[in-house]
N, C-alpha and C. Protein backbone atom coordinates (compact mmCIF):
# COMPACT_ATOMS: atom_id res chain seq x y z
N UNK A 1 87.16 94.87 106.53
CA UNK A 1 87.89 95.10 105.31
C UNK A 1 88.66 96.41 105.46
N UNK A 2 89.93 96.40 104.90
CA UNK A 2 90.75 97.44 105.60
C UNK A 2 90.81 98.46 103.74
N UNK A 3 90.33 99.45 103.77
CA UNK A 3 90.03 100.54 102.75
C UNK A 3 91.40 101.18 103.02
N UNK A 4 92.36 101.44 103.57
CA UNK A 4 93.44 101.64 102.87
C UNK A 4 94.22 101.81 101.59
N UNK A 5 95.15 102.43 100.93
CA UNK A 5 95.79 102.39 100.28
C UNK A 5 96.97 101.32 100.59
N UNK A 6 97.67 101.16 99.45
CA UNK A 6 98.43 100.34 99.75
C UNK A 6 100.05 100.70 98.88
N UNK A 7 100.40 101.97 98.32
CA UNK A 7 101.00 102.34 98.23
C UNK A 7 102.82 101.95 98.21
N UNK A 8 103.12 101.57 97.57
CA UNK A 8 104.91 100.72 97.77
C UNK A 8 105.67 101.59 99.05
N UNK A 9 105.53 102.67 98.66
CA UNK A 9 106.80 103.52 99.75
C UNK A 9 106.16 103.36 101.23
N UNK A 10 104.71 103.70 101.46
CA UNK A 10 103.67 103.40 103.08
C UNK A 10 104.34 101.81 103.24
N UNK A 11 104.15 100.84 102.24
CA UNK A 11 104.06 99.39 102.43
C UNK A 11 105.85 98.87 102.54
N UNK A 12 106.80 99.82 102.01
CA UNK A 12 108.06 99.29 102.16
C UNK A 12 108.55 100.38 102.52
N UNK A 13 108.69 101.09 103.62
CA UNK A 13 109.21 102.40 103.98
C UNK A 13 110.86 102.21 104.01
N UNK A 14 111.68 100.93 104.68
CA UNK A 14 112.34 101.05 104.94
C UNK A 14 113.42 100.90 103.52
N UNK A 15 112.53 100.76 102.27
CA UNK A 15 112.88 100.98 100.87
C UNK A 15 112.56 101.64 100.14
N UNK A 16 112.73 103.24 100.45
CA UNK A 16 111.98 104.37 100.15
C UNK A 16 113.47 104.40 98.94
N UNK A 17 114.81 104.60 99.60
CA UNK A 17 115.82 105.11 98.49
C UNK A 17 116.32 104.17 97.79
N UNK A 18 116.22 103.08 97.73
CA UNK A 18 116.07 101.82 96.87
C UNK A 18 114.93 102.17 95.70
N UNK A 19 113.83 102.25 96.29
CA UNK A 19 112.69 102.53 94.94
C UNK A 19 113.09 103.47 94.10
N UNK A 20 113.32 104.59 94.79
CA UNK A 20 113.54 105.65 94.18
C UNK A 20 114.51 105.59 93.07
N UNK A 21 115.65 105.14 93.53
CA UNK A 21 116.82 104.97 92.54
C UNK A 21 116.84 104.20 91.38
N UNK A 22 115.69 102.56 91.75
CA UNK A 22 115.35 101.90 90.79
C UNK A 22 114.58 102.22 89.94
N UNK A 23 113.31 103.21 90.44
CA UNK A 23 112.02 104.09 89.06
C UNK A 23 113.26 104.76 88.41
N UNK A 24 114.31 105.41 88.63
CA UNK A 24 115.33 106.83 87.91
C UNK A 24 115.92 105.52 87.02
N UNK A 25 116.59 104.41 87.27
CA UNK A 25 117.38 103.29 86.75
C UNK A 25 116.84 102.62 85.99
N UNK A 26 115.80 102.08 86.24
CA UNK A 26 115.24 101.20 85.86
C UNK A 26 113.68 100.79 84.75
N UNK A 27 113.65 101.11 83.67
CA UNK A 27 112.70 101.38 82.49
C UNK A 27 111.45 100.34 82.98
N UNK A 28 112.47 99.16 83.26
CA UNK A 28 110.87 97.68 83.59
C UNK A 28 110.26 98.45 84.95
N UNK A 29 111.16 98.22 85.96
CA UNK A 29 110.94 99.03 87.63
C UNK A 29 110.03 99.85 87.61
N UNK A 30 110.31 100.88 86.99
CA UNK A 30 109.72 102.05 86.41
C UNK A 30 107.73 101.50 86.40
N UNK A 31 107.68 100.95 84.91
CA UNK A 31 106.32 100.59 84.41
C UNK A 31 105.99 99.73 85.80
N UNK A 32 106.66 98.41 86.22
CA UNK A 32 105.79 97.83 87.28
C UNK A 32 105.57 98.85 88.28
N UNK A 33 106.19 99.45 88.63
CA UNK A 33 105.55 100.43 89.83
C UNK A 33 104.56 101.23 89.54
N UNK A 34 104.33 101.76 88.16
CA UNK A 34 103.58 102.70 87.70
C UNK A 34 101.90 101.81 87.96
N UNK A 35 101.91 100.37 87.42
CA UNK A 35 100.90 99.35 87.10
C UNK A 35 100.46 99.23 88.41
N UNK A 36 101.47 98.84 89.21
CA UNK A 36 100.75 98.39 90.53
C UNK A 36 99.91 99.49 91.51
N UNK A 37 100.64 100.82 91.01
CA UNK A 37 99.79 102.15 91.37
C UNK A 37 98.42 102.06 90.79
N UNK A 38 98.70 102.19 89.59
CA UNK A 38 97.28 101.89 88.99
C UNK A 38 96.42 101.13 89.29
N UNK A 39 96.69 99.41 89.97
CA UNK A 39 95.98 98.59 90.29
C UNK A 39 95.62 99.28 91.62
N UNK A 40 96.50 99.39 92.45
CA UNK A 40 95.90 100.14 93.98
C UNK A 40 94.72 101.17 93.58
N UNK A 41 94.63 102.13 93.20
CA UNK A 41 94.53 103.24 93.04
C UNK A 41 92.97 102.71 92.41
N UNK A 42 92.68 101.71 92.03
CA UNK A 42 91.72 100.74 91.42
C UNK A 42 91.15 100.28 92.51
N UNK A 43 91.82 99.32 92.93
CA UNK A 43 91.46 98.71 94.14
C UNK A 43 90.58 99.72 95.33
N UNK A 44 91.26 100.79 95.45
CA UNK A 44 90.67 101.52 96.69
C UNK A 44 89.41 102.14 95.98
N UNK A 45 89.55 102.85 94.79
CA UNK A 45 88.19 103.20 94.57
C UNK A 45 87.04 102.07 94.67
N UNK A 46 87.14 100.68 94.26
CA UNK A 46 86.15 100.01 94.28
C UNK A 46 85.83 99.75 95.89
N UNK A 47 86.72 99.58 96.64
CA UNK A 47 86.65 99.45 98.13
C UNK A 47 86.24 100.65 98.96
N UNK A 48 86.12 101.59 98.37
CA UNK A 48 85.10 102.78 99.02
C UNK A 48 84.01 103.32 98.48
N UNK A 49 83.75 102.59 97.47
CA UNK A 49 82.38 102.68 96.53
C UNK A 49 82.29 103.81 95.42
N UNK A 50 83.58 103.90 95.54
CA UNK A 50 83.44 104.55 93.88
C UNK A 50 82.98 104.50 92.83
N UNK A 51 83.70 103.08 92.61
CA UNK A 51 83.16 102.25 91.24
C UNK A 51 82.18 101.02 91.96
N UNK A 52 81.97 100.30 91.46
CA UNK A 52 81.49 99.27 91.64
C UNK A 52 81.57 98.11 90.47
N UNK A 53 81.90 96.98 91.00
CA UNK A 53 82.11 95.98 90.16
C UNK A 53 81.70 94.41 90.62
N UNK A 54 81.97 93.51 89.95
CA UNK A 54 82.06 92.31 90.76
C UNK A 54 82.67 91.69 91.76
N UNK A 55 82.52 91.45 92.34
CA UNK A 55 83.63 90.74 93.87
C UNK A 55 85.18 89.97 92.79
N UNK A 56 84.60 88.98 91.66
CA UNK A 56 85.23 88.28 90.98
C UNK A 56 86.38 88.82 90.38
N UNK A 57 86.16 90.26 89.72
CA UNK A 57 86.85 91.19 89.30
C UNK A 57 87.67 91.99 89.85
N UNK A 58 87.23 92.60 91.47
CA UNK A 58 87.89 92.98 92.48
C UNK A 58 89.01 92.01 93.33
N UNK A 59 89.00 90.85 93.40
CA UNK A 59 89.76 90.02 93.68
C UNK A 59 90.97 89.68 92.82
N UNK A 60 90.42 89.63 91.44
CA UNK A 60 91.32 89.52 90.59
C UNK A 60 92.46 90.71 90.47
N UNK A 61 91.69 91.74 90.70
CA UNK A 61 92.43 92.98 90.51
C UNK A 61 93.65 93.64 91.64
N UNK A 62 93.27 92.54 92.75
CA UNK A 62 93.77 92.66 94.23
C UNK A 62 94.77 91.05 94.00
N UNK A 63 95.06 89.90 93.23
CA UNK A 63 95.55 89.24 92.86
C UNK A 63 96.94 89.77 91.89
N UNK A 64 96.42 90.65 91.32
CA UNK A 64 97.35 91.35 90.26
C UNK A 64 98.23 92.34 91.14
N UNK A 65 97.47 92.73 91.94
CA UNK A 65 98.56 94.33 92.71
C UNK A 65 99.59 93.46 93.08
N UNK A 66 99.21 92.15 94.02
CA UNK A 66 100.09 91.15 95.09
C UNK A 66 101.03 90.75 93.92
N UNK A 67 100.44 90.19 92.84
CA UNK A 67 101.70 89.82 91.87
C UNK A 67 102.66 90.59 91.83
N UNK A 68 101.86 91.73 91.39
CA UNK A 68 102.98 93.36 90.84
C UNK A 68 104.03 93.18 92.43
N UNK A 69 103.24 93.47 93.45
CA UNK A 69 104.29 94.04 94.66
C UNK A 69 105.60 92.83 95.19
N UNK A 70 105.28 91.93 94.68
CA UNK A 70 106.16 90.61 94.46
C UNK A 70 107.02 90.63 93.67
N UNK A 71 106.96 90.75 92.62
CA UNK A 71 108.10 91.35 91.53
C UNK A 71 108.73 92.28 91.62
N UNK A 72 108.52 93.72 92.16
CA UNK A 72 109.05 94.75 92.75
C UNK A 72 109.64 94.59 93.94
N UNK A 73 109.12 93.74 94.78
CA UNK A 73 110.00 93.85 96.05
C UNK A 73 111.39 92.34 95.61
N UNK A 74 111.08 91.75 94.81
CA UNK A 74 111.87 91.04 94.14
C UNK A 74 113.12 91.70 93.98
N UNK A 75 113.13 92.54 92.68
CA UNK A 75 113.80 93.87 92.18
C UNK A 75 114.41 94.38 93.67
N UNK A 76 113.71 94.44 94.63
CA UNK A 76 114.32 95.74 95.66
C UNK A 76 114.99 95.03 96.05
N UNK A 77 115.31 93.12 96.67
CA UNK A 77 115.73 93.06 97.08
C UNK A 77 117.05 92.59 96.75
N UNK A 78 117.05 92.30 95.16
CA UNK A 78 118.07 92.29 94.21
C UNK A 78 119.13 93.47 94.46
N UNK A 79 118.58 94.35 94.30
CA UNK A 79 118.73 95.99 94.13
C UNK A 79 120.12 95.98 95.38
N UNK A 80 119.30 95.86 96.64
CA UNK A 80 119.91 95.56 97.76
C UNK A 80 121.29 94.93 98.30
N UNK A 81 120.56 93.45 97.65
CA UNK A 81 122.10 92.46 97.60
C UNK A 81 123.09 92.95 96.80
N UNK A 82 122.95 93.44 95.99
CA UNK A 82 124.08 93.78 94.86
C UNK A 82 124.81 95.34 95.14
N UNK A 83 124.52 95.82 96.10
CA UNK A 83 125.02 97.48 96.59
C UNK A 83 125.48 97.15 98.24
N UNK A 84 125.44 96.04 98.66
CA UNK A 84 125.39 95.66 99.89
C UNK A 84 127.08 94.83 99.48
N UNK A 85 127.31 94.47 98.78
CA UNK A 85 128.61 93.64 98.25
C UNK A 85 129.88 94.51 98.23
């Protein structure tokens, strides 16, 4: 099991000034990135024994980050096509 963070900018480096511009732009961008921090930031404490919870709950919560980072990299790659034109 890999205890890592999972962080947007580590996980999409090569969309570091894309993010950036979209959290300053972007009010929704903004909150999903904020959430999916939060879910990570969740995730790793339970994965190094911080907290402790159910497997059921931890999965779910690791279901939700993948959602979040799906929608955001959605956004980035929107972001992308449309500055690339």
């Amino acid at each position: 099991m890999s205890l890592e963070k999972h962080d947007l900018i580590h996980e999409l480096p090569e969309y570091k000034e894309a993010i950036h511009l979209l959290k300053t732009n972007s009010a929704h961008f903004a909150k999903l990135f904020d959430e999916y921090h939060e879910l990570d930031h969740e995730v790793h404490r339970i994965e190094t024994g911080a907290e402790n919870t159910s497997d059921d709950y931890l999965e779910t919560l690791k279901k939700k980050r993948l959602n979040h980072k799906d929608q955001l990299f959605a956004m980035i790659r929107e972001y992308e096509a449309s500055t690339a034109s």
